[in-house]
N, C-alpha and C. Protein backbone atom coordinates (compact mmCIF):
# COMPACT_ATOMS: atom_id res chain seq x y z
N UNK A 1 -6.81 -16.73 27.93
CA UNK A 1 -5.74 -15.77 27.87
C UNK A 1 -6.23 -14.50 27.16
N UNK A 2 -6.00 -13.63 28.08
CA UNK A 2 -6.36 -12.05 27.07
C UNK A 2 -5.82 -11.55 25.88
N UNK A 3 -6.06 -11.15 24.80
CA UNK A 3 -5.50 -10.54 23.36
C UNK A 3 -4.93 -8.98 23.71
N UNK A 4 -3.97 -9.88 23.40
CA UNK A 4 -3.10 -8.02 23.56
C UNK A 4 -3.49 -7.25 22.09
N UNK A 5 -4.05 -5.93 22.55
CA UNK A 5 -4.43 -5.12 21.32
C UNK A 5 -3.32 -3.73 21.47
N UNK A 6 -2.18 -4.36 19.87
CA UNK A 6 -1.74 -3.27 19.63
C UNK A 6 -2.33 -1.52 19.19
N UNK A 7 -1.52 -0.93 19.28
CA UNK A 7 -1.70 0.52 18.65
C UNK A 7 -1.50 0.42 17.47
N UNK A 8 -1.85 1.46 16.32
CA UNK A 8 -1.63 1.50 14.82
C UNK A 8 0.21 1.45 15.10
N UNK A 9 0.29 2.53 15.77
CA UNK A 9 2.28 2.58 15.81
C UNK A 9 2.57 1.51 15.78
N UNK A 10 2.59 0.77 17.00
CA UNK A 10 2.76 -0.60 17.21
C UNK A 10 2.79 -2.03 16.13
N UNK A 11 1.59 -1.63 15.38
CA UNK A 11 1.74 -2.65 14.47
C UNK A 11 2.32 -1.79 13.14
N UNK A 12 2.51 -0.57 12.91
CA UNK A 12 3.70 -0.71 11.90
C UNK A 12 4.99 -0.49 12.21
N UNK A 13 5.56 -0.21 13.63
CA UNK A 13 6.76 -0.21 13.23
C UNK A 13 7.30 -1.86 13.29
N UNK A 14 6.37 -2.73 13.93
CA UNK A 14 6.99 -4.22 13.69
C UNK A 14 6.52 -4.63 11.95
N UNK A 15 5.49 -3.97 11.31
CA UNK A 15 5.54 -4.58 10.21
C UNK A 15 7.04 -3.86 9.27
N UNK A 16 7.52 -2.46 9.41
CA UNK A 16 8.78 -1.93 9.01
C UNK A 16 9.94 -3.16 9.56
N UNK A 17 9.72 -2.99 10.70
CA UNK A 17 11.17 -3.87 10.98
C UNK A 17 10.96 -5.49 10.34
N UNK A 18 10.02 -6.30 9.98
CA UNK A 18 9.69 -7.60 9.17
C UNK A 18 10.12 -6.97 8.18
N UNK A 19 9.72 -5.99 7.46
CA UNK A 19 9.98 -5.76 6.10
C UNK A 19 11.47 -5.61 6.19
N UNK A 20 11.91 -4.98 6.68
CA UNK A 20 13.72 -5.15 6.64
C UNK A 20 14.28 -6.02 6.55
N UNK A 21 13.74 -7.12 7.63
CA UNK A 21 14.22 -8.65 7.83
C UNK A 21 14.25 -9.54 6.93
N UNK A 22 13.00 -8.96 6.06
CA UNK A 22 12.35 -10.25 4.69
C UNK A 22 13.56 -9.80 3.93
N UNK A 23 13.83 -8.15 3.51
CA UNK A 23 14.39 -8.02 2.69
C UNK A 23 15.95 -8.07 2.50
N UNK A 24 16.32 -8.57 4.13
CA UNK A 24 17.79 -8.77 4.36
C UNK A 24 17.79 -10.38 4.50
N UNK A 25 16.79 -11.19 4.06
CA UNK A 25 17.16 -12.81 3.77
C UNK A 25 16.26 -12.86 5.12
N UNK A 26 16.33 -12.49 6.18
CA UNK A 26 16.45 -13.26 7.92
C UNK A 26 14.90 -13.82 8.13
N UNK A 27 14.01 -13.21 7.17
CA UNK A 27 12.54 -14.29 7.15
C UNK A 27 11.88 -14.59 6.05
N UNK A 28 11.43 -15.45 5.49
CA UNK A 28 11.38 -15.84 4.23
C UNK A 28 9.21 -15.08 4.33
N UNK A 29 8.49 -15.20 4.63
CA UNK A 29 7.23 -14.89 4.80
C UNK A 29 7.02 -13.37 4.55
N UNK A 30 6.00 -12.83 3.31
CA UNK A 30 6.31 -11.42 3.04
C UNK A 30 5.50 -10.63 4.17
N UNK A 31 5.96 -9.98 4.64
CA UNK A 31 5.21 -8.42 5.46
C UNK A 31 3.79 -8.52 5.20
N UNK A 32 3.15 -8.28 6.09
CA UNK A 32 1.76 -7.70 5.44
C UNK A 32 1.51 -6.91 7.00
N UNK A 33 0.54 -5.91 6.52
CA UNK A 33 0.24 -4.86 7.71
C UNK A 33 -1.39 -4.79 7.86
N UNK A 34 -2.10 -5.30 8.63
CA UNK A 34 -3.38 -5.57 8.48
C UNK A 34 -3.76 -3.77 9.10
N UNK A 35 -5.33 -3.78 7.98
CA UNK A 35 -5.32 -1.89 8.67
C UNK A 35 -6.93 -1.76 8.94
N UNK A 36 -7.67 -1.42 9.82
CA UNK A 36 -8.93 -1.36 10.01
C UNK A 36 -9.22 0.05 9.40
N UNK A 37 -10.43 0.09 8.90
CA UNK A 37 -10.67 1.29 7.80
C UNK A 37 -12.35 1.23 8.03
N UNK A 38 -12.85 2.58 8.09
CA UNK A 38 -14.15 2.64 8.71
C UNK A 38 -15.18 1.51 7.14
N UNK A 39 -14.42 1.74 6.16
CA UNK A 39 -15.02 0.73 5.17
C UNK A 39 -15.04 -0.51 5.10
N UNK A 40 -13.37 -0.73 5.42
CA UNK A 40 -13.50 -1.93 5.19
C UNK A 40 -11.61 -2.85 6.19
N UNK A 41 -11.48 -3.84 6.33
CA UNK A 41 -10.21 -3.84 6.84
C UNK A 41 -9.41 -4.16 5.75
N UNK A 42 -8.20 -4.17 5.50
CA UNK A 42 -7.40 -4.55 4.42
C UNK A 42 -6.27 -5.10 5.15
N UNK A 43 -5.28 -6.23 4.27
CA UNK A 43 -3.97 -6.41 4.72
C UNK A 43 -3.02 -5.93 3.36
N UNK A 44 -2.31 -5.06 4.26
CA UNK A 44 -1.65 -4.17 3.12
C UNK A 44 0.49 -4.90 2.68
N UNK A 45 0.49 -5.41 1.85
CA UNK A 45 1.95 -5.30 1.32
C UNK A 45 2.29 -4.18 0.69
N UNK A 46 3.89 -4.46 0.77
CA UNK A 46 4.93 -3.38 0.66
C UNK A 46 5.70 -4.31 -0.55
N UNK A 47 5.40 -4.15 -2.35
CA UNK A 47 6.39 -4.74 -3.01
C UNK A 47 7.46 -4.34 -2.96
N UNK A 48 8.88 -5.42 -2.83
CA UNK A 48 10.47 -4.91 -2.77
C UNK A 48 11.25 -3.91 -3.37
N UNK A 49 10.79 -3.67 -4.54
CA UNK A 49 11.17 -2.55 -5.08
C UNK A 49 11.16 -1.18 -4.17
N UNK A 50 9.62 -0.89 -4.40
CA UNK A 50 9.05 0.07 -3.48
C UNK A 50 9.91 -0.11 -1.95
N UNK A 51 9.25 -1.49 -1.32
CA UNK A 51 9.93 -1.32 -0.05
C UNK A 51 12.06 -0.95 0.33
N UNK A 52 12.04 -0.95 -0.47
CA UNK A 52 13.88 -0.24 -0.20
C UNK A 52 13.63 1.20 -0.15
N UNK A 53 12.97 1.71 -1.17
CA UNK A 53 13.08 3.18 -1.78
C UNK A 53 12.50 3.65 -0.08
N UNK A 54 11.69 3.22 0.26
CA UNK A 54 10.75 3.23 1.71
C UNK A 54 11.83 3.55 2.58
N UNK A 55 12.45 2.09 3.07
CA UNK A 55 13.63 2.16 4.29
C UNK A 55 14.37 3.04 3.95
N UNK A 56 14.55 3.11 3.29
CA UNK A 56 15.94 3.90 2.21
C UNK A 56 16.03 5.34 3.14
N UNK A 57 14.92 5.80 3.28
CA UNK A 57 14.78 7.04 4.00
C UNK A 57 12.93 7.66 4.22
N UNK A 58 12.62 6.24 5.78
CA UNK A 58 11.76 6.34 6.17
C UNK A 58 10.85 7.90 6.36
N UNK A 59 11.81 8.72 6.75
CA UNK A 59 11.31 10.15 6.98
C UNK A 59 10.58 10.84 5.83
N UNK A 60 10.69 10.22 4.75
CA UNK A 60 9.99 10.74 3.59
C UNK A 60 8.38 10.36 3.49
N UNK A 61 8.71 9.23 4.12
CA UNK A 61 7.69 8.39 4.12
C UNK A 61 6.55 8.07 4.59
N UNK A 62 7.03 8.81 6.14
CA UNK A 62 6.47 8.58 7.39
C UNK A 62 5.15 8.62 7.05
N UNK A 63 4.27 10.15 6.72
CA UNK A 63 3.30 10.33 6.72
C UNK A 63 2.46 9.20 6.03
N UNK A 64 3.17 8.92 4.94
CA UNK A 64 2.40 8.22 3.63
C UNK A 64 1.44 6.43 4.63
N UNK A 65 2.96 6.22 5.22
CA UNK A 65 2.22 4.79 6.45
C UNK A 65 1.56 5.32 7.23
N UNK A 66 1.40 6.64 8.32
CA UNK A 66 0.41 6.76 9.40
C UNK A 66 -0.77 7.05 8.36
N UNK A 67 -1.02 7.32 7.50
CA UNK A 67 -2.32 7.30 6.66
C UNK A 67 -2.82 6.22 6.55
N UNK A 68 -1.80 5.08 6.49
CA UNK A 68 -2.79 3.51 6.38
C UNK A 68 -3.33 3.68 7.43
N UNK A 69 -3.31 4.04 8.39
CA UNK A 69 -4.64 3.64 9.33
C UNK A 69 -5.73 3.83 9.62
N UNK A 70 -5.93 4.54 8.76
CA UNK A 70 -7.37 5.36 8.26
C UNK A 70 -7.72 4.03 7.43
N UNK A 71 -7.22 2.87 6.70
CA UNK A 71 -7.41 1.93 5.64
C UNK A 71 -7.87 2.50 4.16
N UNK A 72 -9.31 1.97 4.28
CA UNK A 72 -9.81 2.16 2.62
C UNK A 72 -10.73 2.74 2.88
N UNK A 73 -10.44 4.22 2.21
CA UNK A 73 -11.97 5.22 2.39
C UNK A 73 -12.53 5.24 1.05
N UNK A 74 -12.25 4.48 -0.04
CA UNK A 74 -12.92 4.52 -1.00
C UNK A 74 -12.67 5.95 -2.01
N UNK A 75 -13.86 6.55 -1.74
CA UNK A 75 -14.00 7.75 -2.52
C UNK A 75 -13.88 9.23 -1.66
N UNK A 76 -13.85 8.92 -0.91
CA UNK A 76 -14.18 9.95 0.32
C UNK A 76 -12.93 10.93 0.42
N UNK A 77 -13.42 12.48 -0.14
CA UNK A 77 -12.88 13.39 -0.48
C UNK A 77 -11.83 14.14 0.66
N UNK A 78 -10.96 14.50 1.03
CA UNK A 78 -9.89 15.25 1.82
C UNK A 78 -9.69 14.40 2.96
N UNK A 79 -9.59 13.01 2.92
CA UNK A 79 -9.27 12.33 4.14
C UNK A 79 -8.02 11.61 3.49
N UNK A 80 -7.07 11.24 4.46
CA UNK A 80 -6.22 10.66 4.42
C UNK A 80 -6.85 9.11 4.47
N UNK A 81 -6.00 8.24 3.94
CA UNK A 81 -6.10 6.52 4.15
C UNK A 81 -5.37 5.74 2.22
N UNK A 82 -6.93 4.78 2.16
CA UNK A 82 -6.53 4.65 0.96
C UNK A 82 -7.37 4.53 -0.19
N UNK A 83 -7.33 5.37 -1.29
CA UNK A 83 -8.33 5.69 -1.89
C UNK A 83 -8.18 5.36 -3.35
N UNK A 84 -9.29 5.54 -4.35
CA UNK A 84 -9.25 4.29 -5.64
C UNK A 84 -8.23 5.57 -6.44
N UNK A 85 -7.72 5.15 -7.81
CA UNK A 85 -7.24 5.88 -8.55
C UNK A 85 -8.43 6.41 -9.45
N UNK A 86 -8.42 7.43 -9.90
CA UNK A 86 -9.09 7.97 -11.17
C UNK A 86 -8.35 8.55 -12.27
N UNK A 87 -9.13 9.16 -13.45
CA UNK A 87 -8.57 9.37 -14.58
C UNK A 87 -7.70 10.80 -14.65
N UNK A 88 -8.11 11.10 -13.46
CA UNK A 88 -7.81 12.64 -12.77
C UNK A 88 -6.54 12.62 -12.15
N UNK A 89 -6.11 11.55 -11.98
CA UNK A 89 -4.91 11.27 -11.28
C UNK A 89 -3.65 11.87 -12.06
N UNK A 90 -3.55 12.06 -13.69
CA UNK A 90 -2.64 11.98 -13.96
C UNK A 90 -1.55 11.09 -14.01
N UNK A 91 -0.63 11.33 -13.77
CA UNK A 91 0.68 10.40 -13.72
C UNK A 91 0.38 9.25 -13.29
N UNK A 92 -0.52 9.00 -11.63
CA UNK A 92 -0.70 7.76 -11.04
C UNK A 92 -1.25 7.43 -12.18
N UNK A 93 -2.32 7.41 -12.42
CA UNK A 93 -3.44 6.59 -13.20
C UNK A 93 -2.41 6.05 -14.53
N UNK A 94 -2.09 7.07 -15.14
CA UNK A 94 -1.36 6.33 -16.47
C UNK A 94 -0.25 4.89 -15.59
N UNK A 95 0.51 5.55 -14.60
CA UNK A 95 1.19 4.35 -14.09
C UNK A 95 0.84 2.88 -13.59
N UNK A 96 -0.34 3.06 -13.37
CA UNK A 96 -1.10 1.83 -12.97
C UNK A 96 -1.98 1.04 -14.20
N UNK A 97 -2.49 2.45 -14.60
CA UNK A 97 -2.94 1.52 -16.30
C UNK A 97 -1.88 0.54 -16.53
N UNK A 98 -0.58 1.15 -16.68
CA UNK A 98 0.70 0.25 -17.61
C UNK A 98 0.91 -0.55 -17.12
N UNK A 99 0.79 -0.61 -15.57
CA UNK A 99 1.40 -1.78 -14.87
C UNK A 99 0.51 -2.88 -15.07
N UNK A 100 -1.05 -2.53 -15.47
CA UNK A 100 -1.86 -3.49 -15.10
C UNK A 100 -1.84 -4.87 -15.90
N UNK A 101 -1.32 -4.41 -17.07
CA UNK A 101 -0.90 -5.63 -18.49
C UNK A 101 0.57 -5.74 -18.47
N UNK A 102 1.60 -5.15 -18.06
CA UNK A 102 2.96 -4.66 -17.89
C UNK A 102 3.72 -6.45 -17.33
N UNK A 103 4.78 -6.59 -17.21
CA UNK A 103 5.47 -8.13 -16.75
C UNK A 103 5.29 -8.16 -15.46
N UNK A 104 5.86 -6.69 -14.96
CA UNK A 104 5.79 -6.35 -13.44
C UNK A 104 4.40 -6.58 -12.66
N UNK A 105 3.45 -6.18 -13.05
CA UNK A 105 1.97 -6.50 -13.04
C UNK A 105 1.17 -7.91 -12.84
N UNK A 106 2.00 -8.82 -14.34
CA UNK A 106 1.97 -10.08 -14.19
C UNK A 106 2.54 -10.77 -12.69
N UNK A 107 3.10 -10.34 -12.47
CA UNK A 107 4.19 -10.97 -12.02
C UNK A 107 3.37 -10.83 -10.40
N UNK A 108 3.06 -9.29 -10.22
CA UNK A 108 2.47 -8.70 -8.65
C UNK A 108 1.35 -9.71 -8.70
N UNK A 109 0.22 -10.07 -9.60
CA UNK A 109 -0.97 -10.53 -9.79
C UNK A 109 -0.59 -11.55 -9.27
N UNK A 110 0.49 -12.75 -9.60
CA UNK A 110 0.84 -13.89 -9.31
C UNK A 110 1.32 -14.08 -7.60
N UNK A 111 2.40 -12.96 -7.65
CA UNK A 111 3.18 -13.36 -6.25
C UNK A 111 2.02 -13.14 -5.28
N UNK A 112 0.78 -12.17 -5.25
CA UNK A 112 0.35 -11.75 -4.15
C UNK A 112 -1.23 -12.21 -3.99
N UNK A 113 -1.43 -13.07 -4.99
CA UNK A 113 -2.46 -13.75 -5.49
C UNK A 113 -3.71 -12.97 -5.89
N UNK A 114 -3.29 -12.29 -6.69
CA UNK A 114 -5.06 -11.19 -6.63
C UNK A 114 -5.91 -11.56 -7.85
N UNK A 115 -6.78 -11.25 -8.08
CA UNK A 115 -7.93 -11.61 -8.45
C UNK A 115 -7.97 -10.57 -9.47
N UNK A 116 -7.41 -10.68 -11.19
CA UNK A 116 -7.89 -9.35 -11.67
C UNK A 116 -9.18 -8.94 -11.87
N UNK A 117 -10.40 -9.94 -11.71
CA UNK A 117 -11.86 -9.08 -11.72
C UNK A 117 -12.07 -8.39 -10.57
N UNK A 118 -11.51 -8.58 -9.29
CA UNK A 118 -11.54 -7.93 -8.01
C UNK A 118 -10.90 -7.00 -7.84
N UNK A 119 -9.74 -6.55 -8.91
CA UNK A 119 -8.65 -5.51 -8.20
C UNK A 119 -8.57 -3.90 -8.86
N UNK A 120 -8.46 -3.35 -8.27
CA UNK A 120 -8.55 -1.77 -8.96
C UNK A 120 -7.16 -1.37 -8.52
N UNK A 121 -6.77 -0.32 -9.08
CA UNK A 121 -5.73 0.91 -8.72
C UNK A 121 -5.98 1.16 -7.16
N UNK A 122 -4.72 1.70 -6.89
CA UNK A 122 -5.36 2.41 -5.35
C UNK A 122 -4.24 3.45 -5.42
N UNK A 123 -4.54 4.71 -4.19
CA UNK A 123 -2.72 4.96 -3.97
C UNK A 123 -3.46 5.64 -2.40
N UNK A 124 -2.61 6.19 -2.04
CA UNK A 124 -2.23 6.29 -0.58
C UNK A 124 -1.92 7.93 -0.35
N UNK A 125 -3.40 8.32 -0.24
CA UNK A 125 -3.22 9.60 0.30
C UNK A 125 -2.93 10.02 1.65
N UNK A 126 -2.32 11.14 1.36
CA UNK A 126 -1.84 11.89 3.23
C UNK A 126 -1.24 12.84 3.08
N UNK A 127 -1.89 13.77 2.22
CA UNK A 127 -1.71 15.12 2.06
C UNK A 127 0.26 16.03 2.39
N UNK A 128 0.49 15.17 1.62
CA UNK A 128 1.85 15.46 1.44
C UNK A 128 1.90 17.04 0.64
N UNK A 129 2.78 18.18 0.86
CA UNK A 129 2.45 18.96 -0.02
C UNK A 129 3.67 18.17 -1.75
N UNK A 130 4.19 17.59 -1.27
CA UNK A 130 5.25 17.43 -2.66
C UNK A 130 3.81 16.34 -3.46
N UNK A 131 2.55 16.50 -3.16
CA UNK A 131 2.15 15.59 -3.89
C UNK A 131 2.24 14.43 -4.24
N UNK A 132 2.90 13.66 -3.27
CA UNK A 132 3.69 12.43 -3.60
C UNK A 132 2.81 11.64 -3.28
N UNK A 133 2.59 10.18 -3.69
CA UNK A 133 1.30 9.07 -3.27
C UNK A 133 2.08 7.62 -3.57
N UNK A 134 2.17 6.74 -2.74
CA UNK A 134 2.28 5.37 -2.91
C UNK A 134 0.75 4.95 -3.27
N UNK A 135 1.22 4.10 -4.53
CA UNK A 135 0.36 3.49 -5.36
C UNK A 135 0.02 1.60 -5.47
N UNK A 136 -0.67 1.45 -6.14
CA UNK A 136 -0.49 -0.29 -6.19
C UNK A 136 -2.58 -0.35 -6.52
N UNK A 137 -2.22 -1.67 -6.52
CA UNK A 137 -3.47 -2.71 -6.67
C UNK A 137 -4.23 -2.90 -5.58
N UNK A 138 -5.62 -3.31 -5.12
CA UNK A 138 -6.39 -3.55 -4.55
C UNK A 138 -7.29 -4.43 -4.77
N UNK A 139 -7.13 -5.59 -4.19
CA UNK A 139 -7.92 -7.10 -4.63
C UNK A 139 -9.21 -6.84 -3.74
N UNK A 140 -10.47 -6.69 -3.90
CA UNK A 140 -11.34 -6.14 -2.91
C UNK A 140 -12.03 -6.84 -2.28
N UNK A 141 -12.10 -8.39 -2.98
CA UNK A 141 -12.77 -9.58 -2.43
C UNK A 141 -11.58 -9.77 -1.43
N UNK A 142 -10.89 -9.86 -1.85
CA UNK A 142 -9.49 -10.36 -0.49
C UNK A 142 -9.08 -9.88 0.60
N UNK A 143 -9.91 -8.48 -0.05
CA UNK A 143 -9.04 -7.26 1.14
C UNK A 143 -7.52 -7.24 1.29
N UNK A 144 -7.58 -7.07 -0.27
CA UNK A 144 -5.51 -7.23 -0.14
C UNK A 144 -4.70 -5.75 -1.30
N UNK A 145 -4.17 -5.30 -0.24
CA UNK A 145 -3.74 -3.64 -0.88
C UNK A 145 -2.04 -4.06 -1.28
N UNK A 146 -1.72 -4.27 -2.59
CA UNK A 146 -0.50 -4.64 -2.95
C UNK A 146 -0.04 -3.22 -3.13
N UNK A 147 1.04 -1.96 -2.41
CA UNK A 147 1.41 -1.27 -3.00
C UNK A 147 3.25 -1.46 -3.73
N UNK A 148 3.40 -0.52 -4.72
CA UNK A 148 4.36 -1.02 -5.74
C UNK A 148 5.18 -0.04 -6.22
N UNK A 149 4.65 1.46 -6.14
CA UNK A 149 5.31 2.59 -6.65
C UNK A 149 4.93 3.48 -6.02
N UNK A 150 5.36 5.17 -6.19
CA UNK A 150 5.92 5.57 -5.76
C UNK A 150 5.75 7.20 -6.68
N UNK A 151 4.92 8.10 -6.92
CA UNK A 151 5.01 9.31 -7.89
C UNK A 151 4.10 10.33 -7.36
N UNK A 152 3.87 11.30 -8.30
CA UNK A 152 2.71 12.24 -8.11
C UNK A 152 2.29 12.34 -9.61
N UNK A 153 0.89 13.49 -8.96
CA UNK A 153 0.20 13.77 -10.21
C UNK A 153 0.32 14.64 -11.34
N UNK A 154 1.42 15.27 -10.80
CA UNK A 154 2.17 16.31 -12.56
C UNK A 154 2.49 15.00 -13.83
């Protein structure tokens, strides 16, 4: 039997509509959005928090998901996808420091199984001008992109 190969669209607007479903009771199994990235592939979650603020009013958003499909560019300067945090970050960076020892943190480490010697900061560039970046963890042995929040760098 032949493998049907979706489009990037394709596989997120069914991972959006799972994420609705998980978060309206109707499937118990969390979302994940698998993303091919010239580095590396990742399967990316959407924590609940974050994911409402998301549905809440996708149009804000839009750009921030067609950037996952670029995946994990690492370091790689003016490209959209998903890239590590630094100290330069400002706001992100302090936010992810806190989270990283934080309950909420505990808690992401547990539900999504990551590995804290494996996991760094990440956030989710796509050249928004409001500066805005979805943020989270990155388990790198796992290839698992937990994002969780939601800010910029002022």
């Amino acid at each position: 039997m032949e493998e049907i190969k979706l489009s990037f669209e394709e596989k997120l607007e069914a991972f959006l509509g799972n994420l609705r479903d998980y978060l309206d009771g109707r499937v118990s199994g969390t979302p994940v959005l698998n993303v091919d990235g010239s580095n590396m592939s990742a399967d990316v979650y959407v924590d609940d928090d974050l994911a409402k603020e998301v549905l809440s009013d996708m149009n804000v958003y839009r750009k921030h998901f067609n950037a996952l499909r670029h995946g994990y560019i690492s370091d790689s300067k003016g490209k959209n996808g998903i890239r590590d945090v630094h100290i330069n970050d400002g706001r992100i960076y302090r936010l992810t420091n806190t989270a990283w020892t934080s309950a909420k943190g505990k808690k992401l480490f547990q539900k999504y199984c990551l590995m804290p010697e494996a996991t760094c900061a990440v956030k989710v560039v796509a050249h928004d001008p409001s500066l805005r970046r979805l943020y989270g963890f990155m388990d790198t042995k796992q290839s698992r992109v937990v994002l969780f929040g939601v800010d910029n760098y002022k």
